[in-house]
N, C-alpha and C. Protein backbone atom coordinates (compact mmCIF):
# COMPACT_ATOMS: atom_id res chain seq x y z
N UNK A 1 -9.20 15.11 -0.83
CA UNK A 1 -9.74 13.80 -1.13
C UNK A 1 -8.99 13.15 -2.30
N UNK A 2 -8.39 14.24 -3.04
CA UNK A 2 -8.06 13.24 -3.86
C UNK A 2 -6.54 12.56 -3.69
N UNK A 3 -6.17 13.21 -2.72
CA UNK A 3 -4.42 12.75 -2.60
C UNK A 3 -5.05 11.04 -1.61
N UNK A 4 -6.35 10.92 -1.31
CA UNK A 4 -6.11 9.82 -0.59
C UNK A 4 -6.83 8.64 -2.00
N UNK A 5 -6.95 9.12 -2.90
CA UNK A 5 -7.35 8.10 -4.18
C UNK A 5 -6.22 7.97 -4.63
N UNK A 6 -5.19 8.75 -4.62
CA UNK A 6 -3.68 8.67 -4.98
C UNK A 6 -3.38 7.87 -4.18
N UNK A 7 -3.17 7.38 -3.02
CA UNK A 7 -3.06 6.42 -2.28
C UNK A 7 -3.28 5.25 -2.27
N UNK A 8 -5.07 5.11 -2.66
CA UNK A 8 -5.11 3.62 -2.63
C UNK A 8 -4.58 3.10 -3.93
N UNK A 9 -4.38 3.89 -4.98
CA UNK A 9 -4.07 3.78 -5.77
C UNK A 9 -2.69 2.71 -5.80
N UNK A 10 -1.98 3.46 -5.08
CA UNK A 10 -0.45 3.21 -4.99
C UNK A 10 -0.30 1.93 -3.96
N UNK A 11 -1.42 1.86 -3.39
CA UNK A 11 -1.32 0.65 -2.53
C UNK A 11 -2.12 -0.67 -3.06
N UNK A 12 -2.73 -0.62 -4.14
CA UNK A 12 -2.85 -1.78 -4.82
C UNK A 12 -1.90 -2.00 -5.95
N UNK A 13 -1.22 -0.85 -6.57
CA UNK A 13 0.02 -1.30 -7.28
C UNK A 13 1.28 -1.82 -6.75
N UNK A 14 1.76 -1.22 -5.23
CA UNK A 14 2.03 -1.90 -4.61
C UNK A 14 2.21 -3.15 -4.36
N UNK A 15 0.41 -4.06 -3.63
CA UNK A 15 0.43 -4.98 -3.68
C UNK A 15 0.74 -6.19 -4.87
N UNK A 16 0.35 -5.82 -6.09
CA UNK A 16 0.71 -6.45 -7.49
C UNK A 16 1.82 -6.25 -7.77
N UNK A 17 2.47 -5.14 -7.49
CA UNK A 17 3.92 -5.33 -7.50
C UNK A 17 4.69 -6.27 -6.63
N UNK A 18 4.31 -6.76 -5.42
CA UNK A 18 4.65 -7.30 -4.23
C UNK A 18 4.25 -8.81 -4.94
N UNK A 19 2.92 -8.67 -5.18
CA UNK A 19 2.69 -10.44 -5.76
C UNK A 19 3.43 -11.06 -6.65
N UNK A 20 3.94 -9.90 -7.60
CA UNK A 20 4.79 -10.37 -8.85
C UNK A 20 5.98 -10.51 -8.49
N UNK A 21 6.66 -10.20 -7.90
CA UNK A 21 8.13 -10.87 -7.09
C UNK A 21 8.02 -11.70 -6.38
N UNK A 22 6.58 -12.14 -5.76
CA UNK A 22 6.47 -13.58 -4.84
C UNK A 22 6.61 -14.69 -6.18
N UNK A 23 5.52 -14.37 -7.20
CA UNK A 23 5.08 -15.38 -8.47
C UNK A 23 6.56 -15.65 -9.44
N UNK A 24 7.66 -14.30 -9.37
CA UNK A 24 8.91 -14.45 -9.73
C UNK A 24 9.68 -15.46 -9.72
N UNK A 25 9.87 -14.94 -7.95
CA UNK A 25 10.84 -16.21 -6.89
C UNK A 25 11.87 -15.04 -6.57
N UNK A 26 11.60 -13.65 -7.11
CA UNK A 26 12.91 -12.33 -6.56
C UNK A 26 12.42 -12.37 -4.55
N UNK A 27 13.14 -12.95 -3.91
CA UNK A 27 12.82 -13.02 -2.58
C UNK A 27 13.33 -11.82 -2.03
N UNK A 28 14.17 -11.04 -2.34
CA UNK A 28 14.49 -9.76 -1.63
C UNK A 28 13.82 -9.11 -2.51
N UNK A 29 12.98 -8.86 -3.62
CA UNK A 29 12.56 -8.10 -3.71
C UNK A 29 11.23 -8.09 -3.20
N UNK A 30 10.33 -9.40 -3.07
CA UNK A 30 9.62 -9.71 -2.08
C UNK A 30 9.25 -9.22 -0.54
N UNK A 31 10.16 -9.43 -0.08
CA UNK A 31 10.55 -9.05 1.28
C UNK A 31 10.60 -7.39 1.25
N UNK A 32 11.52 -6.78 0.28
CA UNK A 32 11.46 -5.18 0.85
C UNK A 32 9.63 -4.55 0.32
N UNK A 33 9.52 -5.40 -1.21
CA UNK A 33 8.31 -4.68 -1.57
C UNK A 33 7.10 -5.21 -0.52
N UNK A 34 7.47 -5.84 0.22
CA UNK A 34 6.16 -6.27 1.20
C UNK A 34 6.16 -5.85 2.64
N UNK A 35 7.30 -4.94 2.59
CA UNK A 35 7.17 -4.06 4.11
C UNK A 35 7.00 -2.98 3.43
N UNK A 36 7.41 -2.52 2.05
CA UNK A 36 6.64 -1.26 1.83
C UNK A 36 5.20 -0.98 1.62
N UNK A 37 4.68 -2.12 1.09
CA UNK A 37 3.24 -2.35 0.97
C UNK A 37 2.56 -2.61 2.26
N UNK A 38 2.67 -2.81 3.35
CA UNK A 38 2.66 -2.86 4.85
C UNK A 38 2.44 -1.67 5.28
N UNK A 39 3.66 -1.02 4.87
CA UNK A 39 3.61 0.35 5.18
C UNK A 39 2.50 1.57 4.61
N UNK A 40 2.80 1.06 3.30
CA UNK A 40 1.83 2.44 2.38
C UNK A 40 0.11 1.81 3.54
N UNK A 41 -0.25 0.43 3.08
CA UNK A 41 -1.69 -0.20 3.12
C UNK A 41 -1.93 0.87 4.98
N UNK A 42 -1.13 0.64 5.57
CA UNK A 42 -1.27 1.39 6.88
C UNK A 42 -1.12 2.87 6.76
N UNK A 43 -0.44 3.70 5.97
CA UNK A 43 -1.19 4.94 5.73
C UNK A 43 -2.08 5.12 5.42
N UNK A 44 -2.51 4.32 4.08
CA UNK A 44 -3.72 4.45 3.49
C UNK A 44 -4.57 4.11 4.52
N UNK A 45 -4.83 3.31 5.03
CA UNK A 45 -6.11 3.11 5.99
C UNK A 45 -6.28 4.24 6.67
N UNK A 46 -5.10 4.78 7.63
CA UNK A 46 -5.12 6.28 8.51
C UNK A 46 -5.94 7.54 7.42
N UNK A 47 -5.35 7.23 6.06
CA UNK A 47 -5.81 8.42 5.36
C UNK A 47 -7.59 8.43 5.04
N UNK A 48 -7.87 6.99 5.28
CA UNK A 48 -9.31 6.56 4.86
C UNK A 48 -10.17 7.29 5.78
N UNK A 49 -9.41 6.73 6.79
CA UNK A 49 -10.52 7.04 8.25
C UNK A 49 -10.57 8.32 8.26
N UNK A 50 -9.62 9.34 8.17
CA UNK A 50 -9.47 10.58 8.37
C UNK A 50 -10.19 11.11 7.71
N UNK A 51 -10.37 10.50 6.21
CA UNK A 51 -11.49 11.16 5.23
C UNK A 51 -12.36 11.32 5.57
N UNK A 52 -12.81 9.90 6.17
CA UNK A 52 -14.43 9.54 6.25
C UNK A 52 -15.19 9.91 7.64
N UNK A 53 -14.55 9.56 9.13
CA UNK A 53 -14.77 9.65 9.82
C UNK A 53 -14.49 10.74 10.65
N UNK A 54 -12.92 11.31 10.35
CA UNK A 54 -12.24 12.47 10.74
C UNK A 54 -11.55 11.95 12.29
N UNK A 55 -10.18 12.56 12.68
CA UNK A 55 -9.61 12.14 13.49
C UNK A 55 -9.49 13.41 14.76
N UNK A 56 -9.63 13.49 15.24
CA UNK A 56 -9.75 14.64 16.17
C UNK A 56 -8.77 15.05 17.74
């Protein structure tokens, strides 16, 4: 449980990291940090469900 609090963790720093290169004007950094944040936010969800509901 706790590697998935490590997670959301990383996926709202992520996203604030992602906002702060939009609020910048860094557009490639924009762009890559917002398919990585895409990416993590979609593990994290898999890791949520798995917690909570379990995947079978």
């Amino acid at each position: 449980m706790y590697m998935v609090i490590i997670l959301v963790l990383m996926s709202i720093l992520a996203v604030i990291g992602t906002l702060h290169n939009k609020k910048t004007g860094n557009r490639f950094g924009f762009f890559v940090g917002g398919l990585f944040s895409l990416a993590l936010i979609g593990v994290t969800g898999l890791a949520l469900y798995d917690a909570f509901v379990g995947l079978q």
